[in-house]
Protein backbone atom coordinates (compact mmCIF):
# COMPACT_ATOMS: atom_id res chain seq x y z
CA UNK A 1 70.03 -95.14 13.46
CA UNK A 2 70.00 -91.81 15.66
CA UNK A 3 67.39 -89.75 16.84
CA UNK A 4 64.34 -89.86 16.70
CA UNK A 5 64.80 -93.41 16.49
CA UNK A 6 67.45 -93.86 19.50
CA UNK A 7 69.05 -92.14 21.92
CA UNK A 8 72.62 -91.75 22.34
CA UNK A 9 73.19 -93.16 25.67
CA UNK A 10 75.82 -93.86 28.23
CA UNK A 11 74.56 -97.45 29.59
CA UNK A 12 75.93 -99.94 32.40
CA UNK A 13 75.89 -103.27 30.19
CA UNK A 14 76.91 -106.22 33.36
CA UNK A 15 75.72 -104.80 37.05
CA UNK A 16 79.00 -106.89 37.99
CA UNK A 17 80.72 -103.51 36.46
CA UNK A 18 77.74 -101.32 37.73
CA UNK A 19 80.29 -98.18 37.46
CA UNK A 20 81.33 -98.78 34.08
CA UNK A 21 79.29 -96.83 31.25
CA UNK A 22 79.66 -97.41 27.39
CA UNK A 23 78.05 -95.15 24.98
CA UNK A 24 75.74 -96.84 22.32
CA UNK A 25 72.57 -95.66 20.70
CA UNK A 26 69.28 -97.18 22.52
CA UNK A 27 65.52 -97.49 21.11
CA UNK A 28 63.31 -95.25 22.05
CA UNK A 29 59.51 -95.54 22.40
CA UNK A 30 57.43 -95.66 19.32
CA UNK A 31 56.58 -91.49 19.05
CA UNK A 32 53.03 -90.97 19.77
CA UNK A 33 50.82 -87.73 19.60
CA UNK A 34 50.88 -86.98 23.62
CA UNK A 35 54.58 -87.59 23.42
CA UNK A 36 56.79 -84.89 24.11
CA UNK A 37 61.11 -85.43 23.12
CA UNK A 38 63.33 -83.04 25.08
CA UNK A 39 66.98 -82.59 23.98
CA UNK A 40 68.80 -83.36 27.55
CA UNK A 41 71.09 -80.59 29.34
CA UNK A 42 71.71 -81.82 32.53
CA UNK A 43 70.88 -84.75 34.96
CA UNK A 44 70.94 -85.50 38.52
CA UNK A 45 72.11 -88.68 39.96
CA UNK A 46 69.76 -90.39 42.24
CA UNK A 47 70.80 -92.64 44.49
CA UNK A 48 68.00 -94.60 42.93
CA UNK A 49 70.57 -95.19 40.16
CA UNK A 50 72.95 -96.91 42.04
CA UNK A 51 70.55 -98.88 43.70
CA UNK A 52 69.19 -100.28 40.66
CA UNK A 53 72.70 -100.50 38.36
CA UNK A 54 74.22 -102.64 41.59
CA UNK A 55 71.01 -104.75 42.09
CA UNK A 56 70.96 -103.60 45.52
CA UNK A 57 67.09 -103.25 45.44
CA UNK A 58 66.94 -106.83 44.21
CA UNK A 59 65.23 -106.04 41.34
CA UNK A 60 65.70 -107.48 37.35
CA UNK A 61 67.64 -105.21 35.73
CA UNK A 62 67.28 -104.76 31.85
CA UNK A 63 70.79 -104.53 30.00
CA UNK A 64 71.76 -102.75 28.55
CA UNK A 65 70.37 -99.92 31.05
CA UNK A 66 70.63 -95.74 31.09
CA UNK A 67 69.70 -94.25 34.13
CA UNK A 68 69.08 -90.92 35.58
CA UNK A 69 65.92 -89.80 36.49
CA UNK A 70 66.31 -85.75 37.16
CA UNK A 71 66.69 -84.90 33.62
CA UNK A 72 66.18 -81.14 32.32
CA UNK A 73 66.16 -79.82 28.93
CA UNK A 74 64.89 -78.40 25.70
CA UNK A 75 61.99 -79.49 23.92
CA UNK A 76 62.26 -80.43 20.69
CA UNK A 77 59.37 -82.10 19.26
CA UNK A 78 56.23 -82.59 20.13
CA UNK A 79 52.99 -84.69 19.59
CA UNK A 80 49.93 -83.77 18.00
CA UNK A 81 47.66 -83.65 21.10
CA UNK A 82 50.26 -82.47 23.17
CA UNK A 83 49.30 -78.68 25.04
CA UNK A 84 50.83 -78.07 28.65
CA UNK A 85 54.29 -77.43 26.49
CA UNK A 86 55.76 -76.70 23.44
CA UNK A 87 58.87 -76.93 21.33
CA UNK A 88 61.61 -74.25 22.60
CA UNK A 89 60.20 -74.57 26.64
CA UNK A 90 63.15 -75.54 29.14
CA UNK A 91 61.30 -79.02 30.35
CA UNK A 92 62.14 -81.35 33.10
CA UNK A 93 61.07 -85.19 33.09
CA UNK A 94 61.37 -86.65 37.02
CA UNK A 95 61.19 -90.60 38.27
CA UNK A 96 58.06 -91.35 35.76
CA UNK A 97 57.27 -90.95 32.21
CA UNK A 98 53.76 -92.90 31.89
CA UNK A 99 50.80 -94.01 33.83
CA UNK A 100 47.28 -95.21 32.51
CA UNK A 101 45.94 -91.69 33.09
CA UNK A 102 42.35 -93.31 33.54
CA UNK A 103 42.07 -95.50 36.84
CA UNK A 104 41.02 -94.43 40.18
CA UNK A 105 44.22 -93.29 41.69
CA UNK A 106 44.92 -91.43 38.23
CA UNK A 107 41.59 -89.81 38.34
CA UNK A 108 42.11 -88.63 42.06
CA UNK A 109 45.56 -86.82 41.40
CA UNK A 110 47.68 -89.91 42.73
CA UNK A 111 49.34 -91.00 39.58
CA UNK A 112 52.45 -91.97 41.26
CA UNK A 113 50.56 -94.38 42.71
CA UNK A 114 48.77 -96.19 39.06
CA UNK A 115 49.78 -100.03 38.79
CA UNK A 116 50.43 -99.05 35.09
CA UNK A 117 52.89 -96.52 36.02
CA UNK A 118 55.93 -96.31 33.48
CA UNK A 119 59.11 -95.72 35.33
CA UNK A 120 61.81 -92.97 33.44
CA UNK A 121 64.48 -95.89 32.96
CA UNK A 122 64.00 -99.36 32.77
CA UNK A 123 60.18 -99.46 32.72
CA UNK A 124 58.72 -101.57 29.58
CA UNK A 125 56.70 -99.30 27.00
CA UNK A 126 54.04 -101.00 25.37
CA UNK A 127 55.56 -101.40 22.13
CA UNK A 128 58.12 -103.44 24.01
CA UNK A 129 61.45 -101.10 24.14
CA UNK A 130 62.86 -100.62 27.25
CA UNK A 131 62.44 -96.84 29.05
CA UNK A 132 65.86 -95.32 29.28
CA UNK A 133 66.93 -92.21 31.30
CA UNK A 134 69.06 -88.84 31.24
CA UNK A 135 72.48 -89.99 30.81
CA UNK A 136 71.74 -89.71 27.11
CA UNK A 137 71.08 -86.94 24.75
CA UNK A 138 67.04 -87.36 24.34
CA UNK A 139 64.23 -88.74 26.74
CA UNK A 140 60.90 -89.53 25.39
CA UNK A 141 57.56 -89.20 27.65
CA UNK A 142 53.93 -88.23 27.88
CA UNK A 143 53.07 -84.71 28.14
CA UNK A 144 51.62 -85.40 31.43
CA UNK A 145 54.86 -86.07 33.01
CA UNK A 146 57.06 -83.40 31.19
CA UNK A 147 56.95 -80.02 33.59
CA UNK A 148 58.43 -76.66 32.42
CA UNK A 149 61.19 -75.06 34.47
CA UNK A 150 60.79 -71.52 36.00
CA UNK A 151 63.14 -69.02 34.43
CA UNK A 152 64.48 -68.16 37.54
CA UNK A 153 65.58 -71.49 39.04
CA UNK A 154 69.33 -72.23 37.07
CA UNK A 155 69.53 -75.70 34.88
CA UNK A 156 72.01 -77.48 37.32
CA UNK A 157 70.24 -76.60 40.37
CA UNK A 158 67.08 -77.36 39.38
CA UNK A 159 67.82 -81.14 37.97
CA UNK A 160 67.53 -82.80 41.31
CA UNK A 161 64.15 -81.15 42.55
CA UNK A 162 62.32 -83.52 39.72
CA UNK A 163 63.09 -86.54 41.94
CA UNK A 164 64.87 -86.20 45.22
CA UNK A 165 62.96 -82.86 46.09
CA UNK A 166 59.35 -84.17 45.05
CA UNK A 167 60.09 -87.14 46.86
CA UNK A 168 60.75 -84.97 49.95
CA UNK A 169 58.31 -81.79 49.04
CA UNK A 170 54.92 -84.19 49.10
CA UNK A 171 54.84 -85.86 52.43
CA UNK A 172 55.96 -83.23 53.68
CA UNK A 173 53.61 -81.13 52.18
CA UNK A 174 50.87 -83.94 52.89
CA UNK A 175 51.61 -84.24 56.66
CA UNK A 176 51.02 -80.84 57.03
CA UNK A 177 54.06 -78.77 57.27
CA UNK A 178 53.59 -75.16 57.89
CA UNK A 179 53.86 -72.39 61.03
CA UNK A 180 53.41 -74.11 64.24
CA UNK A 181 54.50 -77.37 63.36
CA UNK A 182 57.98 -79.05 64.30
CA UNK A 183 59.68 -81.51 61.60
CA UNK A 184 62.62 -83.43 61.90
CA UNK A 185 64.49 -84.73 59.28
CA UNK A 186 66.64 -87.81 59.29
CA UNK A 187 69.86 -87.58 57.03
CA UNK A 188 71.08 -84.80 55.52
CA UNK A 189 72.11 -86.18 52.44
CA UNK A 190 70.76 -85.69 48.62
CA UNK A 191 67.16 -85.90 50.03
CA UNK A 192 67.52 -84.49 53.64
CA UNK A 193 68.68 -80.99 52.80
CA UNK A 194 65.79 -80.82 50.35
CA UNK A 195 63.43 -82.09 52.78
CA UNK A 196 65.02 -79.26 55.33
CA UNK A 197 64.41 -76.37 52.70
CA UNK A 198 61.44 -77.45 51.85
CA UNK A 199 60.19 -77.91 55.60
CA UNK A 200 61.41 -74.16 56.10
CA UNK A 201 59.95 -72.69 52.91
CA UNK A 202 56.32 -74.10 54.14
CA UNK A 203 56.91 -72.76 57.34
CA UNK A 204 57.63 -75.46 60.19
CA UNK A 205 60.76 -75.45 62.78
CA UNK A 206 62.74 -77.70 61.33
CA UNK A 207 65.16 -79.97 63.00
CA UNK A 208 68.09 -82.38 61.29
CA UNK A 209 68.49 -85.85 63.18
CA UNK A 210 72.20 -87.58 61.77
CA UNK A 211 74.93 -89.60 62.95
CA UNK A 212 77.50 -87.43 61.15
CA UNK A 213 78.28 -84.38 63.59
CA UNK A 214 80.51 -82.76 60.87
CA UNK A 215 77.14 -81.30 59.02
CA UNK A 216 76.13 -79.69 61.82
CA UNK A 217 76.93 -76.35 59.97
CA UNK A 218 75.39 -77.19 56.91
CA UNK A 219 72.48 -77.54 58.43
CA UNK A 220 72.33 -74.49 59.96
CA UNK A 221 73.10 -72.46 56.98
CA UNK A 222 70.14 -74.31 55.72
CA UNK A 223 67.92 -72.66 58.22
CA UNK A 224 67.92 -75.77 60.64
CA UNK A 225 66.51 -74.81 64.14
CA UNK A 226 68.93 -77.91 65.86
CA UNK A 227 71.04 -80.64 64.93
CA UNK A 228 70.52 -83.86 66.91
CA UNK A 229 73.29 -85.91 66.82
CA UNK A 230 72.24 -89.40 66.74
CA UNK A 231 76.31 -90.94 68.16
CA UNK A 232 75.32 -89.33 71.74
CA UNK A 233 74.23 -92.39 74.42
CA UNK A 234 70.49 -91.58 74.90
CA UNK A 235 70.26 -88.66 72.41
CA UNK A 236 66.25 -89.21 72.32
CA UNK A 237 65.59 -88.64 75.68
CA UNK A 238 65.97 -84.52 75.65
CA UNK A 239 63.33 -84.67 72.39
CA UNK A 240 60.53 -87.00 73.53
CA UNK A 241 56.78 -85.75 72.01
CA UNK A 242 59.35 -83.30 70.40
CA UNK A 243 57.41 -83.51 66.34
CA UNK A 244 54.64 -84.05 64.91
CA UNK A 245 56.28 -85.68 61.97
CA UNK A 246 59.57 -87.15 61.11
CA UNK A 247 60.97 -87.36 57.35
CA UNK A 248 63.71 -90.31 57.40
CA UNK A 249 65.74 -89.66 54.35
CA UNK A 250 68.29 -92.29 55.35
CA UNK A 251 68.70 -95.89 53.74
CA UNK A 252 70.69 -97.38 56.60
CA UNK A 253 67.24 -97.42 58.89
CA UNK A 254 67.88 -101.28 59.02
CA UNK A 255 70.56 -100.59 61.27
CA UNK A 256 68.20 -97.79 63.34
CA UNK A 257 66.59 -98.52 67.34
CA UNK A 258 63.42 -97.34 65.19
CA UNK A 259 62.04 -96.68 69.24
CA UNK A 260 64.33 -94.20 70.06
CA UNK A 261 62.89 -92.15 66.93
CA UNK A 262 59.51 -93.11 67.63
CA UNK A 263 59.88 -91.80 71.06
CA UNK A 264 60.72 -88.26 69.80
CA UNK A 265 57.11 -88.40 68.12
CA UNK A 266 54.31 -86.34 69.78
CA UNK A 267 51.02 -87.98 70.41
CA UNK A 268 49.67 -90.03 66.96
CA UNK A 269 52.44 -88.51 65.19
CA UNK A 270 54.42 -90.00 62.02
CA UNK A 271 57.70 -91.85 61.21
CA UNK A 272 57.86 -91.23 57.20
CA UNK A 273 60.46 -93.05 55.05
CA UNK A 274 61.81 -92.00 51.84
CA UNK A 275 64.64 -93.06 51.92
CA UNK A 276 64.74 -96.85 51.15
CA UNK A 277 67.56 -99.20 52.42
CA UNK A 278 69.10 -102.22 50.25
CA UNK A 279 68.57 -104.41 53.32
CA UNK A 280 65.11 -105.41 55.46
CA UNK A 281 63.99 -103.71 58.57
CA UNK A 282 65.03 -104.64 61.71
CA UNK A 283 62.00 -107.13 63.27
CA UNK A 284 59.93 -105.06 65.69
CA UNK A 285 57.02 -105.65 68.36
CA UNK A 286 53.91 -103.64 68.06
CA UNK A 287 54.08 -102.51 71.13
CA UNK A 288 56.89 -100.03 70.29
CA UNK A 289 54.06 -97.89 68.59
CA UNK A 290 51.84 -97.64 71.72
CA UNK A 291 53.27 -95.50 73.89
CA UNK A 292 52.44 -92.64 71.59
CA UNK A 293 50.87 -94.01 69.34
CA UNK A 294 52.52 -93.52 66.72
CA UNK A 295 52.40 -94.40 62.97
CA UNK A 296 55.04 -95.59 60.03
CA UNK A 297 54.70 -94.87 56.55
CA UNK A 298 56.44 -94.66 53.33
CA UNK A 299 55.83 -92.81 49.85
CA UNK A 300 56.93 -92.76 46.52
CA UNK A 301 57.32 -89.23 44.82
CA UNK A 302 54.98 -86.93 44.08
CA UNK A 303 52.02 -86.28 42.10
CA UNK A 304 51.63 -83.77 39.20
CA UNK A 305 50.38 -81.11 41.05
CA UNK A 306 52.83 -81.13 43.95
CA UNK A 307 56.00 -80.90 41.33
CA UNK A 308 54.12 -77.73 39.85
CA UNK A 309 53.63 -76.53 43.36
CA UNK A 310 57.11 -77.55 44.24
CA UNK A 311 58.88 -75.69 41.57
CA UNK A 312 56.52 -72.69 41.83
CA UNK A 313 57.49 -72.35 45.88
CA UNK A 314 61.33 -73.00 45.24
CA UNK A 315 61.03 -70.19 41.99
CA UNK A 316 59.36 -67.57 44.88
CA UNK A 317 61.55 -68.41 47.25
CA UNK A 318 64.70 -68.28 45.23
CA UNK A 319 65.54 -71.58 47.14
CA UNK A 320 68.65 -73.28 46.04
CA UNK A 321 69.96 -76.80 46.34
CA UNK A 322 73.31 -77.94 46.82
CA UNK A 323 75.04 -79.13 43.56
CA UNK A 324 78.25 -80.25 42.64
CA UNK A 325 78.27 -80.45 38.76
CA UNK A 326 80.13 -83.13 36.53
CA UNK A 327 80.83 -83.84 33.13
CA UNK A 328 78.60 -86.12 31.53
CA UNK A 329 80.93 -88.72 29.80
CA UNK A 330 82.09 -92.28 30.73
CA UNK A 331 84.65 -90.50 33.48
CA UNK A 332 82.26 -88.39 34.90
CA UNK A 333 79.36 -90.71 35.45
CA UNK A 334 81.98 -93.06 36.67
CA UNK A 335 82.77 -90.82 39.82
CA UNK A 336 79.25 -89.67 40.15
CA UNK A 337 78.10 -92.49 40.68
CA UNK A 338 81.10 -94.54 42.64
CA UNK A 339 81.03 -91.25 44.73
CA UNK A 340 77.50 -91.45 45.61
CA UNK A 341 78.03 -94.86 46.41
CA UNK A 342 79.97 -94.45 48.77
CA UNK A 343 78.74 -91.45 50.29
CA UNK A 344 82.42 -89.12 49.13
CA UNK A 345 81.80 -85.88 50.07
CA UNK A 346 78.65 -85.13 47.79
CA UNK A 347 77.65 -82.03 48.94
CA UNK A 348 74.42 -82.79 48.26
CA UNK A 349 73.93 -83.77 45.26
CA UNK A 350 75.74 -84.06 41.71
CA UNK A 351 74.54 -83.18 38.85
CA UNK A 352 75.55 -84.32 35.06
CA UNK A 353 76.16 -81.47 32.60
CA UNK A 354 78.00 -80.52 29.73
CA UNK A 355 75.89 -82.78 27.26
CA UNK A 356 76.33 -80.32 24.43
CA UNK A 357 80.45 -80.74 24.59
CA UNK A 358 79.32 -84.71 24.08
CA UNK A 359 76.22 -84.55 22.14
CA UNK A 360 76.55 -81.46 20.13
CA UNK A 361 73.58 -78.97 19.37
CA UNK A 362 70.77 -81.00 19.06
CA UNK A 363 67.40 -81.07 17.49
């Protein structure tokens, strides 16, 4: 039974053959009247995907399973209550599609943070079906979590903002980035060079901290002040009380001398992670926080009002992120997601398009 029913979906059915997608129509969610369907156009692939298709997070993973959580296009239908958008609006959908929309942190603008969040893909609804994600031709979610797309900011491009750049745009944005401030980012990968735009856009000298000299340039054209190359014996000691924040976009900080980067840190300054590794932290003695007393956090996305903020200040700023585009299809998720794996030449991040070749026009 197709739409509105199901979803036609391209879906890794044994994480033994993570890379392997076969097309079958998928439930979706019982429609309800602050529901909102969108007719998918493109999708970005997370590194979030891969994480979860190869069980590297160590998490259960329901099978059959489609991911992708950066998914943009046209809305088709909506429910009865729904009013911040309506049928015909270009819509994005980003990591989550639900929360209880009623508890404290809901109530206070943290909604990423609800215990009752609903995850895009592989979340369960509460009439039981499994949440699947934008390698499909629909997605299903609550109004709250559907955002439209400035007319100025291109399909493709946009796609990867919903996840990877609100996962960069709000700490940043919460630890205070703007004129007078110095940021580093670790990585310059899918979430680094969005954490460097965005660090630029608000304002802050931005610096890129990597172990891969080669994207020195890259950087640069970005708008980096420096590129500290991480390879060099004792490359911390020239940038001690350097920032007042640091962005680690990297999931290899299990294999990281976390003091060296602590040591660039000015006084009570922060070590932020976004970027999540498969594998534990390295053990660590308090004491390596002292002598600048320094902090370590984490986050996970971004609020509602920070993606509305987010896509406002990359539509005014004409700011463009990196994309290499593929065909949606069994092939072209295939490489997307092998290639992101491991780490070929994605420039900085890929996005799925094409669906109407696959799909057809849809309604």
């Amino acid at each position: 039974m197709p739409y509105p029913e199901t979803t036609d979906a391209f879906a890794v059915t044994d994480i033994k053959n993570w890379s392997t997608f076969k097309r079958q129509e998928l439930p979706l969610k019982k429609f309800e009247e602050h529901d909102v369907d969108i007719a998918i156009d493109a999708c970005g692939v997370c590194a979030s995907d891969i994480h979860t298709i190869t069980g590297g997070w160590g998490e259960d993973v329901p099978l059959p399973l489609c991911v992708g959580h950066e998914v943009i296009g046209k809305v088709v239908k909506v429910g009865s209550k729904v009013t911040k958008i309506k049928v015909g609006d270009r819509a994005g959908v980003g990591a989550q599609k639900g929360a209880c929309l009623s508890c404290g942190q809901c109530k206070a603008d943290q909604e990423n943070y609800c215990p009752s969040q609903i995850d895009t893909y592989g979340a369960k609804h509460d009439d039981g079906t499994i949440a699947q994600g934008g390698y499909s031709s629909h997605m299903r979610a609550h109004e709250y979590f559907v955002f439209k797309i400035p007319d100025n900011l291109e399909t493709a491009l946009a796609a990867p903002m919903l996840c990877a750049g609100l996962t960069t745009y709000s700490p940043i944005k919460r630890l205070g980035a703007g004129p007078g401030k110095k940021v580093a980012i670790v990585g310059l990968g899918g979430l680094g060079h969005f954490g460097v735009l965005w660090s630029i856009a608000l304002g802050a000298e931005t610096y890129v901290i990597s172990h891969s000299p080669n994207k020195k340039e890259d950087a640069l054209k970005m708008g980096a002040k420096d590129f500290i190359v991480t390879k060099e014996k004792g490359w911390a000691e020239n940038w001690k009380f350097a920032f007042d924040f640091i962005i680690n976009t990297a999931d290899a900080t299990d294999k990281f001398d976390l003091s060296e980067y602590f040591s660039t840190l000015k006084v009570n300054g922060t070590f932020h992670m976004v970027g999540f590794p498969d594998n534990p932290l390295p053990a660590m003695q308090a004491q390596i926080f002292a002598p600048n007393g320094c902090y370590m956090g984490a986050s996970h996305i971004g609020n509602r009002p920070e993606m509305e903020e987010m896509l406002e200040l990359a539509s005014k700023q004409n700011i463009k992120s990196w994309v290499q585009e593929l065909q949606i299809g069994e092939a072209g998720i295939k490489e997307a997601v092998e290639r992101v794996y491991k780490n070929d030449n994605v420039k900085y991040r890929l996005t799925l398009t094409g669906y109407d070749k696959v799909f057809g026009k849809r309604a």
